[in-house]
PDB file of N, CA and C in Angstrom:
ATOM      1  N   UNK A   1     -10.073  38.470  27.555  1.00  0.00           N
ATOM      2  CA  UNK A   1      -9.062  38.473  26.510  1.00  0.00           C
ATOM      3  C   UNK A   1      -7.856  37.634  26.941  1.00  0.00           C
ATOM      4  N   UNK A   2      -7.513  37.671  28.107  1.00  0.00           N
ATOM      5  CA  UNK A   2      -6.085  36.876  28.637  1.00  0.00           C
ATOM      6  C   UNK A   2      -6.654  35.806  28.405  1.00  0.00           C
ATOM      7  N   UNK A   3      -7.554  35.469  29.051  1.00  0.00           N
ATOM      8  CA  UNK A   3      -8.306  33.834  29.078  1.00  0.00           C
ATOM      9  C   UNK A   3      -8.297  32.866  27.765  1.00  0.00           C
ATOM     10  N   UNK A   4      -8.580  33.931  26.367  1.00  0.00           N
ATOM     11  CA  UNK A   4      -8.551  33.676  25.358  1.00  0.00           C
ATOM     12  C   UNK A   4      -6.846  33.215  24.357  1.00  0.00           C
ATOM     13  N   UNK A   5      -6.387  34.273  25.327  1.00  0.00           N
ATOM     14  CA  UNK A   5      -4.626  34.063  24.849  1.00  0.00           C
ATOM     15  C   UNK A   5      -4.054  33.154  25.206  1.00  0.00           C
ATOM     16  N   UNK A   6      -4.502  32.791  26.462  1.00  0.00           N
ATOM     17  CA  UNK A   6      -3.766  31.814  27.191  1.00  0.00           C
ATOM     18  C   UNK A   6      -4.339  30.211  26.487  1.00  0.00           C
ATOM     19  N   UNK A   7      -5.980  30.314  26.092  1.00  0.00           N
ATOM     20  CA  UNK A   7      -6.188  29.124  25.541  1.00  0.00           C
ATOM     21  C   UNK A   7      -5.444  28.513  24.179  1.00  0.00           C
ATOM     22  N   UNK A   8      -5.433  29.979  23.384  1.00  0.00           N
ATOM     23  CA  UNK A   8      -4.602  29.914  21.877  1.00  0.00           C
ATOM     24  C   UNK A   8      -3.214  29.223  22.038  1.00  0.00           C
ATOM     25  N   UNK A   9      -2.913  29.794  22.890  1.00  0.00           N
ATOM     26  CA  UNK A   9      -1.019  29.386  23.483  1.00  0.00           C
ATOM     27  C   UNK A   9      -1.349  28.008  24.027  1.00  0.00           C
ATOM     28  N   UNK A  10      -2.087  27.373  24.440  1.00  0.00           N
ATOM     29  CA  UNK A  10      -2.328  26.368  24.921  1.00  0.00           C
ATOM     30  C   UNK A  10      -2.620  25.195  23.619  1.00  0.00           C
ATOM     31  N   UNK A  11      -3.856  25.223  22.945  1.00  0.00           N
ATOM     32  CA  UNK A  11      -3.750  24.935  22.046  1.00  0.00           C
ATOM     33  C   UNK A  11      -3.184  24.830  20.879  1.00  0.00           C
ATOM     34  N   UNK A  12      -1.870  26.200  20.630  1.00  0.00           N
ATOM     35  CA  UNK A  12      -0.567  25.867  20.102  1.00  0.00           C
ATOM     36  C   UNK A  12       0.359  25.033  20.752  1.00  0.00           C
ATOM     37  N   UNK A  13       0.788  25.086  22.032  1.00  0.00           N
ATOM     38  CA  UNK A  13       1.579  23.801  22.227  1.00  0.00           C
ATOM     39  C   UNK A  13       1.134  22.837  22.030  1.00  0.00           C
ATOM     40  N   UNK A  14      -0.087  22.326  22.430  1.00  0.00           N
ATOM     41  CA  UNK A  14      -0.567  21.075  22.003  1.00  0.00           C
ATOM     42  C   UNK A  14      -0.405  20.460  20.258  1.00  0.00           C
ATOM     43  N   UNK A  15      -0.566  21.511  19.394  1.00  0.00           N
ATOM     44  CA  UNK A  15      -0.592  20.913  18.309  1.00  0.00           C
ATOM     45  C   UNK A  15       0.458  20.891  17.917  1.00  0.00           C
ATOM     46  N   UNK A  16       1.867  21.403  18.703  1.00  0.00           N
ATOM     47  CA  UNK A  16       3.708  21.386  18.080  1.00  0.00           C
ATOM     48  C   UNK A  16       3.718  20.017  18.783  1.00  0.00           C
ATOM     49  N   UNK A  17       3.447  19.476  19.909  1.00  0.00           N
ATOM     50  CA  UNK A  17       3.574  18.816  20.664  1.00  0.00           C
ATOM     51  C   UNK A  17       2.872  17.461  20.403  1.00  0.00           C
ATOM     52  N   UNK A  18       1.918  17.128  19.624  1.00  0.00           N
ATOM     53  CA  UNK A  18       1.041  16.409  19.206  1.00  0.00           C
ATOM     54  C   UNK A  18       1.870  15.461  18.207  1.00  0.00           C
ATOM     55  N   UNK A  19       1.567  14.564  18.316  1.00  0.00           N
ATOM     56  CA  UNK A  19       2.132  13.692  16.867  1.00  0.00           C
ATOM     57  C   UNK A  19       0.990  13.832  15.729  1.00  0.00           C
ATOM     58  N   UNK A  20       1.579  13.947  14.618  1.00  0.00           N
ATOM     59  CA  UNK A  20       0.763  14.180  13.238  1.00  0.00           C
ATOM     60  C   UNK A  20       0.075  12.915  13.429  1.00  0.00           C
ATOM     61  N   UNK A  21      -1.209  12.938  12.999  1.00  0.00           N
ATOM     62  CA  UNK A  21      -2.424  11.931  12.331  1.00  0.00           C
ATOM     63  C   UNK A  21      -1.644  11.222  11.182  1.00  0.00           C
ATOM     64  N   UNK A  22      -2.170  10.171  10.915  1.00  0.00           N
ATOM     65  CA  UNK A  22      -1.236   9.443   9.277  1.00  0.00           C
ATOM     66  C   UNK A  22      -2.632  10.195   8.609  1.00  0.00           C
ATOM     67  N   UNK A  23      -2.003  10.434   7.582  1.00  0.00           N
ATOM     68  CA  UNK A  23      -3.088  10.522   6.319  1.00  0.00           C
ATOM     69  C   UNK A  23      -3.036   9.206   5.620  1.00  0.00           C
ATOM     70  N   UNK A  24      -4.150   8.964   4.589  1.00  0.00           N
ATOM     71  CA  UNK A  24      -4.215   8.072   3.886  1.00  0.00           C
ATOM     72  C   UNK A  24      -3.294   8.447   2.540  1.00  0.00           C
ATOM     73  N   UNK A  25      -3.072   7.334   2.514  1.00  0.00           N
ATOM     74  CA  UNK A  25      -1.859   7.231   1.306  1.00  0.00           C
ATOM     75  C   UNK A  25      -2.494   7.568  -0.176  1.00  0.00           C
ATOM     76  N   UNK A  26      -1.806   7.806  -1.160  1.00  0.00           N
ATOM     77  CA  UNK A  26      -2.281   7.895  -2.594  1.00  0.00           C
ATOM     78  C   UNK A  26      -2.397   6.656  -3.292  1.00  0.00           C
ATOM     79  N   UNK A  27      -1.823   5.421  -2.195  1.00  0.00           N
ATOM     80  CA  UNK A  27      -1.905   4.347  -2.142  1.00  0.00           C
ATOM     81  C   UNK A  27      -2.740   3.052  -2.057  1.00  0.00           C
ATOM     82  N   UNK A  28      -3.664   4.036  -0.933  1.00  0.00           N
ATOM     83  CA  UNK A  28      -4.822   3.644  -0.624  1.00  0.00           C
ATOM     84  C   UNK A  28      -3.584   2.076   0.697  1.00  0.00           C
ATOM     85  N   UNK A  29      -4.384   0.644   0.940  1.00  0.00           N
ATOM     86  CA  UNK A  29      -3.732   0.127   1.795  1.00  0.00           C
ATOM     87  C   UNK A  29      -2.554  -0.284   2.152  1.00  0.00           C
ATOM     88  N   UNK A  30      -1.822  -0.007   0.336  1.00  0.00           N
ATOM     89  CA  UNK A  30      -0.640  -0.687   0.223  1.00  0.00           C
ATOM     90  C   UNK A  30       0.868   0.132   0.840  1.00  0.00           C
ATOM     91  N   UNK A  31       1.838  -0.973   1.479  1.00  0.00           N
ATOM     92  CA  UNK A  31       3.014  -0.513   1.753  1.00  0.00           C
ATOM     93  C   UNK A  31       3.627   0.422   0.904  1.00  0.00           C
ATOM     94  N   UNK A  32       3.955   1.793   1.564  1.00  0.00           N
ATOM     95  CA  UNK A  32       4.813   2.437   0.748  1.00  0.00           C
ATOM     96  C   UNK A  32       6.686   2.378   0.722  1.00  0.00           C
ATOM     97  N   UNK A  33       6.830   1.253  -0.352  1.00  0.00           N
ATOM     98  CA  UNK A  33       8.303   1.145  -0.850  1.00  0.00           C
ATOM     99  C   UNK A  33       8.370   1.035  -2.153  1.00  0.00           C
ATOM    100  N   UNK A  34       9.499   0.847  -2.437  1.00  0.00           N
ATOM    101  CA  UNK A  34       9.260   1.011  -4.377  1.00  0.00           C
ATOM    102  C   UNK A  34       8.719  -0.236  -4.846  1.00  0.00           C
ATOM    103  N   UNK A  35       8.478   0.083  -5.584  1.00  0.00           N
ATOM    104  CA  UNK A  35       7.524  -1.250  -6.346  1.00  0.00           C
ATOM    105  C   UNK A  35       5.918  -0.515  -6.249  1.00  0.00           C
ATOM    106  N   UNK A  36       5.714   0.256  -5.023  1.00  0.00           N
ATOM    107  CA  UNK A  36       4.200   0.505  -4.795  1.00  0.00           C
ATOM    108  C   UNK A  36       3.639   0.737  -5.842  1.00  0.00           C
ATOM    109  N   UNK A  37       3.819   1.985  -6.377  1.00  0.00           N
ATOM    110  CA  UNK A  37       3.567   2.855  -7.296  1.00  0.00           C
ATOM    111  C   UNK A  37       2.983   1.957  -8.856  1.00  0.00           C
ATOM    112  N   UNK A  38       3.503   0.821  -9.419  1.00  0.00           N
ATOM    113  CA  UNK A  38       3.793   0.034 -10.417  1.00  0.00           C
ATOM    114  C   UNK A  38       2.489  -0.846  -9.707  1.00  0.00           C
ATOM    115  N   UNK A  39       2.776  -1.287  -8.705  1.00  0.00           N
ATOM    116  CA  UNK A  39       2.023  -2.498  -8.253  1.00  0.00           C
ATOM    117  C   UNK A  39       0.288  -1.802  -8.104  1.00  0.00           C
ATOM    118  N   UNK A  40      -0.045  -0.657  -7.558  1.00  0.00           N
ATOM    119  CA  UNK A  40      -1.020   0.275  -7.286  1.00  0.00           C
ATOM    120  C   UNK A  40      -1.795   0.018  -8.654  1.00  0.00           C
ATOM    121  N   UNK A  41      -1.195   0.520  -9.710  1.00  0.00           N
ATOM    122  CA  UNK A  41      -0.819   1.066 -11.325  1.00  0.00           C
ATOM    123  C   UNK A  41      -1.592   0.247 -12.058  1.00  0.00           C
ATOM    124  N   UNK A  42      -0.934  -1.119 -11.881  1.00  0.00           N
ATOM    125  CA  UNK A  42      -1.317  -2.394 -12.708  1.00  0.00           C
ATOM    126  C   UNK A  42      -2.626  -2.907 -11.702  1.00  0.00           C
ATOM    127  N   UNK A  43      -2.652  -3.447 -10.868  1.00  0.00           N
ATOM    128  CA  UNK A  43      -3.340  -4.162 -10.213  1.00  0.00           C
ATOM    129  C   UNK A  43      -4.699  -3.727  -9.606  1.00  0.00           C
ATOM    130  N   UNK A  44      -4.834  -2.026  -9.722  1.00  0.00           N
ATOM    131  CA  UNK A  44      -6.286  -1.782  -9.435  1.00  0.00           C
ATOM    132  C   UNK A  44      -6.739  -1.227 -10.901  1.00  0.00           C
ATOM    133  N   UNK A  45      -6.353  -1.532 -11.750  1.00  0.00           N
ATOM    134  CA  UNK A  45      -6.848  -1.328 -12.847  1.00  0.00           C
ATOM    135  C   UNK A  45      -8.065  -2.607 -13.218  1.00  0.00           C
ATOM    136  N   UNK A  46      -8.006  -3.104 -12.452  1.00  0.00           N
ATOM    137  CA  UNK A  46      -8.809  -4.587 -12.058  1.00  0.00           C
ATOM    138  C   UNK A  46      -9.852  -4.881 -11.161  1.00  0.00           C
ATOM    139  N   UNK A  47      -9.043  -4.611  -9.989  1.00  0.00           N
ATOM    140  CA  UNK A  47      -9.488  -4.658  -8.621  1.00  0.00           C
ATOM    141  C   UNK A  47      -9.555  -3.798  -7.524  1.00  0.00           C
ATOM    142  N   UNK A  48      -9.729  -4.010  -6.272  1.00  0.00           N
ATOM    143  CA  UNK A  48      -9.044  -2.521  -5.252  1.00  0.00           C
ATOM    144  C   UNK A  48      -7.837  -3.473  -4.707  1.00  0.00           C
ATOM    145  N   UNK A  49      -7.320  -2.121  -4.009  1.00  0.00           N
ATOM    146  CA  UNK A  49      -5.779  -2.521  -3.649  1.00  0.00           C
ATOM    147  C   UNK A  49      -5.931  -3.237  -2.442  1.00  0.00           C
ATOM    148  N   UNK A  50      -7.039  -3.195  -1.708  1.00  0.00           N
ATOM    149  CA  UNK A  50      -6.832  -4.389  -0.629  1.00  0.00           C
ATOM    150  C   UNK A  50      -7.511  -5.956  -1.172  1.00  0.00           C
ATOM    151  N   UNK A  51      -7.430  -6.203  -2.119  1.00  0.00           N
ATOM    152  CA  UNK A  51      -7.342  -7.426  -2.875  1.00  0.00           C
ATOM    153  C   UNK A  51      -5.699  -7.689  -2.584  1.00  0.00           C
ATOM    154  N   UNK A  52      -5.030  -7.143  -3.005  1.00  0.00           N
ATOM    155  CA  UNK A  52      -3.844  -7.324  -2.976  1.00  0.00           C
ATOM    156  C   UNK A  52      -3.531  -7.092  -1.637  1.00  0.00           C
ATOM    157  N   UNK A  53      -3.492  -6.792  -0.590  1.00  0.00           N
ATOM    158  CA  UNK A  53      -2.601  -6.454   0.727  1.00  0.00           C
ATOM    159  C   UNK A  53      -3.368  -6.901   1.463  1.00  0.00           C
ATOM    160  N   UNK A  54      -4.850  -7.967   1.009  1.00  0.00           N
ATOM    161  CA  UNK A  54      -4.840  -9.144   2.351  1.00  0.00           C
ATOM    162  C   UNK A  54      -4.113 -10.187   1.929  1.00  0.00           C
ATOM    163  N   UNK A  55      -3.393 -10.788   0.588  1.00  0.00           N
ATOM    164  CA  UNK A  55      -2.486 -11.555   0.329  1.00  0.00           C
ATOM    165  C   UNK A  55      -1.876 -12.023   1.253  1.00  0.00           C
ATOM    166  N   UNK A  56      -1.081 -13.248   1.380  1.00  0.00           N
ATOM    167  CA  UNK A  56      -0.006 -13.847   1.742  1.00  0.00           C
ATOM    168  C   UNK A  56       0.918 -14.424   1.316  1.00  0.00           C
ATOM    169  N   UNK A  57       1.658 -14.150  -0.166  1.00  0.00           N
ATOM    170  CA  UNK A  57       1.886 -15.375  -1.270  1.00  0.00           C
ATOM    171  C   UNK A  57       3.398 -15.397  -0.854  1.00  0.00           C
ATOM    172  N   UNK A  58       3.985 -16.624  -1.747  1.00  0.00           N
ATOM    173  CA  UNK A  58       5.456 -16.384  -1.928  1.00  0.00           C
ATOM    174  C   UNK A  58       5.768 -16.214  -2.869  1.00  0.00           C
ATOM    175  N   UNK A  59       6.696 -16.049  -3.696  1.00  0.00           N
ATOM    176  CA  UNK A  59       7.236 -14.826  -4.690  1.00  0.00           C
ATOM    177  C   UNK A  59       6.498 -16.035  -6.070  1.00  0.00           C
ATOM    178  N   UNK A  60       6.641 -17.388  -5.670  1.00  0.00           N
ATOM    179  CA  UNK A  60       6.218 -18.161  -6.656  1.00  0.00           C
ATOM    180  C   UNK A  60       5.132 -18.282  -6.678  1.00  0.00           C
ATOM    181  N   UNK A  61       3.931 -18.317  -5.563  1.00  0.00           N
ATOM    182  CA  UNK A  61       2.846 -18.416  -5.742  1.00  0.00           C
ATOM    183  C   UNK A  61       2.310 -16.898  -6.772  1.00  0.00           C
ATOM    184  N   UNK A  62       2.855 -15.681  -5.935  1.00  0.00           N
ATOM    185  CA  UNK A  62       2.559 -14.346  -6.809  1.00  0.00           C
ATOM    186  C   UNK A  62       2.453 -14.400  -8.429  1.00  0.00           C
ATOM    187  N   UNK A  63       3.974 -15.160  -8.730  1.00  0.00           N
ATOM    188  CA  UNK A  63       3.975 -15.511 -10.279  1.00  0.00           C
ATOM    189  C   UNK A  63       2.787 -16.584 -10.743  1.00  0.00           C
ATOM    190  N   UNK A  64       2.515 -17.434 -10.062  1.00  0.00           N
ATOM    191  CA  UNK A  64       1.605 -18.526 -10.636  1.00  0.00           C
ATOM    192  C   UNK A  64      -0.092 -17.923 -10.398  1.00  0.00           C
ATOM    193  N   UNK A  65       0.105 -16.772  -9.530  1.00  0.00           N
ATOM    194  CA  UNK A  65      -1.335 -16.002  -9.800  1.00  0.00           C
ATOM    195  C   UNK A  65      -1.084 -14.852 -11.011  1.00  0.00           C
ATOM    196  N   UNK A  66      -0.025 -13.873 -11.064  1.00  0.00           N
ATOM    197  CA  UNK A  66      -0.050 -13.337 -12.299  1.00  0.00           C
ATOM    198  C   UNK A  66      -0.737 -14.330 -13.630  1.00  0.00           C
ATOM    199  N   UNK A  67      -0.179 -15.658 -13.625  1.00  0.00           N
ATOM    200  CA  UNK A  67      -0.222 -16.352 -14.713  1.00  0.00           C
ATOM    201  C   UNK A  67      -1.472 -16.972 -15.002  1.00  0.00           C
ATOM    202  N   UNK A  68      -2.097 -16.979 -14.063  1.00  0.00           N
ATOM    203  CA  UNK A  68      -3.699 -17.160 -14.166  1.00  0.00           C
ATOM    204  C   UNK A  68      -4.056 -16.042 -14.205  1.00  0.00           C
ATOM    205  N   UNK A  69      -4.473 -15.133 -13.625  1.00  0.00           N
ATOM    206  CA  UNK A  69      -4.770 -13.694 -14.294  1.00  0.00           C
ATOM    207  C   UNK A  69      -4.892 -13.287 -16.039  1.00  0.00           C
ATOM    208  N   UNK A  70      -3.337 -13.563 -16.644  1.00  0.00           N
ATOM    209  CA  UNK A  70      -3.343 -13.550 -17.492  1.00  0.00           C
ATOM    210  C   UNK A  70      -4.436 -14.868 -18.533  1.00  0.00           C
ATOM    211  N   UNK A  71      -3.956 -15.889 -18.196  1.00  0.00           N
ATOM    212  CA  UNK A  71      -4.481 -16.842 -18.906  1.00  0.00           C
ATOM    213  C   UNK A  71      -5.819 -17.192 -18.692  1.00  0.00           C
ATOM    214  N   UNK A  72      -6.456 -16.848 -17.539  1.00  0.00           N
ATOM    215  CA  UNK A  72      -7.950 -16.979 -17.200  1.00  0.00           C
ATOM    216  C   UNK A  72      -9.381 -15.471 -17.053  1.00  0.00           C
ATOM    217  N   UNK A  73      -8.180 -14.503 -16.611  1.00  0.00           N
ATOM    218  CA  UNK A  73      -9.125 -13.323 -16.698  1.00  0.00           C
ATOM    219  C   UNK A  73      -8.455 -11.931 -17.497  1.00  0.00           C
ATOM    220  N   UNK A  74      -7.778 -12.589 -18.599  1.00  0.00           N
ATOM    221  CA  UNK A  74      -7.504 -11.860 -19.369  1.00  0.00           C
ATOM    222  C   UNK A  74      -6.542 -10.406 -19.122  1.00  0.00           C
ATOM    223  N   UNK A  75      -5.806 -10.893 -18.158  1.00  0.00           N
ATOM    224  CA  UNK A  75      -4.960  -9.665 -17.749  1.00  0.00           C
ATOM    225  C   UNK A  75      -3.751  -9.615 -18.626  1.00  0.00           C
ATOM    226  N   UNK A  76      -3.742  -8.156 -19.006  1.00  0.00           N
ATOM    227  CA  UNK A  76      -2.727  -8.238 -20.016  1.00  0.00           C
ATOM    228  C   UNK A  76      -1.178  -8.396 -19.354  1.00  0.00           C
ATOM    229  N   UNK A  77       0.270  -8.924 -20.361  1.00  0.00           N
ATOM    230  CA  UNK A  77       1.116  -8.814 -19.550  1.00  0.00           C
ATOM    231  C   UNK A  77       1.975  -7.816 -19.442  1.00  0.00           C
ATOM    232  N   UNK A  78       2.215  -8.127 -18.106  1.00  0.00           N
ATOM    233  CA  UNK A  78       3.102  -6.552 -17.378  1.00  0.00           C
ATOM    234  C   UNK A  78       4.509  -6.855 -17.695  1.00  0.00           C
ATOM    235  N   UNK A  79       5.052  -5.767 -18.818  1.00  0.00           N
ATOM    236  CA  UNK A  79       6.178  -5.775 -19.239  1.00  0.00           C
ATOM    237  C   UNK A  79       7.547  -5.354 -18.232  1.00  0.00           C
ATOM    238  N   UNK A  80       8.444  -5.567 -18.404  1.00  0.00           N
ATOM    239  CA  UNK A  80       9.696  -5.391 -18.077  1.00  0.00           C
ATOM    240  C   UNK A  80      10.006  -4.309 -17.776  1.00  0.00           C
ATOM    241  N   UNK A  81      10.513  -3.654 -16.993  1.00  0.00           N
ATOM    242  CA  UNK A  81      11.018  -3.737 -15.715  1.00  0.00           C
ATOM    243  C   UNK A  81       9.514  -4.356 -14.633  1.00  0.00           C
ATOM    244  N   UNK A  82       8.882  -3.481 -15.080  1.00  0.00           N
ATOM    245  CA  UNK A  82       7.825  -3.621 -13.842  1.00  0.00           C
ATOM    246  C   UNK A  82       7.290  -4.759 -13.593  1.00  0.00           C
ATOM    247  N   UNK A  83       7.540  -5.670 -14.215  1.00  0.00           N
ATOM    248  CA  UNK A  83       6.780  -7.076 -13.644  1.00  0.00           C
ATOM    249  C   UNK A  83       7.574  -7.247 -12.615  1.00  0.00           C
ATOM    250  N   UNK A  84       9.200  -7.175 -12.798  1.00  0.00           N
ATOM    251  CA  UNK A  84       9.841  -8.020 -11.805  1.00  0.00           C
ATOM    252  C   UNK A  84      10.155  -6.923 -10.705  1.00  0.00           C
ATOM    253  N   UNK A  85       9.961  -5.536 -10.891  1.00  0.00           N
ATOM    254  CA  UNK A  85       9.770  -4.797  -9.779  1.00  0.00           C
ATOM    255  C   UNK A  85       8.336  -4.815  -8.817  1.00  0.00           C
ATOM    256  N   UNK A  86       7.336  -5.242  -9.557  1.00  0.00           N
ATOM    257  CA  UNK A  86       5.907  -5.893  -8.788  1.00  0.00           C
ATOM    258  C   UNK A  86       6.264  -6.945  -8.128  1.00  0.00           C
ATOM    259  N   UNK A  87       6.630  -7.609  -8.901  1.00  0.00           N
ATOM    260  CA  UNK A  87       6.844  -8.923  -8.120  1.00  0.00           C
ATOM    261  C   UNK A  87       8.049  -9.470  -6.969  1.00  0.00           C
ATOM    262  N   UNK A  88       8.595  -8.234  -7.260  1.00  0.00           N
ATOM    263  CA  UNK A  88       9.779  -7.863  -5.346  1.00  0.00           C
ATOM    264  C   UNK A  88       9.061  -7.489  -4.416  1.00  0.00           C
ATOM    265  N   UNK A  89       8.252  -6.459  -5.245  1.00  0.00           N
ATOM    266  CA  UNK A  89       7.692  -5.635  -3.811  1.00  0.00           C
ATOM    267  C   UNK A  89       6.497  -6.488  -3.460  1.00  0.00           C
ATOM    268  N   UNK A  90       5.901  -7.428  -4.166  1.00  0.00           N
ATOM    269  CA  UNK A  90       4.817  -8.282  -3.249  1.00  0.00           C
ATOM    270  C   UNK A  90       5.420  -9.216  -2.450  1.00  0.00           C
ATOM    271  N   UNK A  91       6.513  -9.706  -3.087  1.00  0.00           N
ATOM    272  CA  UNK A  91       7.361 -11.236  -2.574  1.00  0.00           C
ATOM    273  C   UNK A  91       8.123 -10.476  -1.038  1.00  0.00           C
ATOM    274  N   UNK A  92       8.392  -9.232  -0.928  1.00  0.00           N
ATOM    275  CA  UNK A  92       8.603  -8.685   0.480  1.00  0.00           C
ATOM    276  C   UNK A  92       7.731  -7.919   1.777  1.00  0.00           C
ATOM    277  N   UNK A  93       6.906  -7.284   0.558  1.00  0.00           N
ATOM    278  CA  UNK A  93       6.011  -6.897   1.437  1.00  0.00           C
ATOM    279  C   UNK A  93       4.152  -7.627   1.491  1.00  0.00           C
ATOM    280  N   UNK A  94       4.239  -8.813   1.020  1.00  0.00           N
ATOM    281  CA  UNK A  94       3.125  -9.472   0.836  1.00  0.00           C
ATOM    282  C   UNK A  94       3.119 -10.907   0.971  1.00  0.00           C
ATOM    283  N   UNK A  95       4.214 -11.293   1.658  1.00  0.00           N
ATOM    284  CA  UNK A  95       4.362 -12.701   1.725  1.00  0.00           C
ATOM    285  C   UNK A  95       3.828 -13.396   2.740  1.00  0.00           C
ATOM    286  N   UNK A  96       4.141 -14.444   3.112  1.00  0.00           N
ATOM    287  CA  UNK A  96       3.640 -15.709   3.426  1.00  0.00           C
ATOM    288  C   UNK A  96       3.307 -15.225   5.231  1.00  0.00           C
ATOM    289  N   UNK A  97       4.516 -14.002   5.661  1.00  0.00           N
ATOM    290  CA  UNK A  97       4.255 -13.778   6.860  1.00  0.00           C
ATOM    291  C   UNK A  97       3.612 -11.940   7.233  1.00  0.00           C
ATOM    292  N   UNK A  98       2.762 -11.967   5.829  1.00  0.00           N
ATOM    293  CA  UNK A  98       2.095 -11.146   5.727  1.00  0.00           C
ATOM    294  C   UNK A  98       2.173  -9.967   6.765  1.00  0.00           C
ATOM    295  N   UNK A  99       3.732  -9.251   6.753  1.00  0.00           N
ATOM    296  CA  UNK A  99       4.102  -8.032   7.867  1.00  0.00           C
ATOM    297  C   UNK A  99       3.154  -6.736   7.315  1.00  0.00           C
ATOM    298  N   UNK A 100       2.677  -6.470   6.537  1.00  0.00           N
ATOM    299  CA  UNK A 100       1.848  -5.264   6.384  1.00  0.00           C
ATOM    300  C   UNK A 100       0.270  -5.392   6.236  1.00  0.00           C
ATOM    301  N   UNK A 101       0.052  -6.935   6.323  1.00  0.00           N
ATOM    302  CA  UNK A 101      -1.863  -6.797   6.441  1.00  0.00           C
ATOM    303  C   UNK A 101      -2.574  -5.811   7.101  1.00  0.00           C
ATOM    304  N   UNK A 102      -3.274  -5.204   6.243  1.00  0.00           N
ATOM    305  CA  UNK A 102      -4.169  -4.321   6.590  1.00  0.00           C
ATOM    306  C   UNK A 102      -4.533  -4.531   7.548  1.00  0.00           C
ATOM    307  N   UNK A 103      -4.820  -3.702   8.670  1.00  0.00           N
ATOM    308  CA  UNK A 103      -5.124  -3.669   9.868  1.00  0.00           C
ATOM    309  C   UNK A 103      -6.679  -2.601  10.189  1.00  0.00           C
ATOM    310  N   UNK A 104      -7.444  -1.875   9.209  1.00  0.00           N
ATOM    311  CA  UNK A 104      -8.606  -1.467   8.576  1.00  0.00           C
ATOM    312  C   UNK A 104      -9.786  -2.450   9.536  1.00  0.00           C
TER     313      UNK A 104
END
């Protein structure tokens, strides 16, 4: 019985002491800052979200792919606010020096 107490107590410090596991996001790969949520929203309604977060674009290339999207695969357009809140949060967290590529 001690043997048993002493393991419990043992295995409780370990798990206060432990750093939490990440869970997976509701996000699935994408950075969580604002814009996510919108960008998640619109864009896997299409595709999966690591379409989007192996990207590298700059805020203009992002727009000149929205615009083919629209004009070539029929994506409807993403109204106001949220276009230009999508299109912050890719132009920062999806750009050219691609700081959040999936690492999967």
């Amino acid at each position: 019985m001690k043997h048993l107490l002493v393991t419990c107590l043992s295995i409780s410090i370990f798990a206060l002491s432990a750093p939490a596991f990440a869970q997976e996001s509701e996000y699935g790969a994408l950075y969580e800052a604002p814009g996510v949520e919108e960008t998640f929203i619109y864009c896997t309604a299409c595709h999966s979200e690591m379409i989007v977060a192996q990207q590298g674009k700059t805020r203009k290339h992002w727009e000149d792919l929205f615009k083919w999207m629209r004009e070539e695969q029929g994506m409807a357009e993403i109204p106001e606010p949220d276009r230009t809140l999508i299109l912050d949060y890719l132009a920062e967290h999806y750009n050219e020096d691609r700081p959040h590529f999936p690492k999967r």
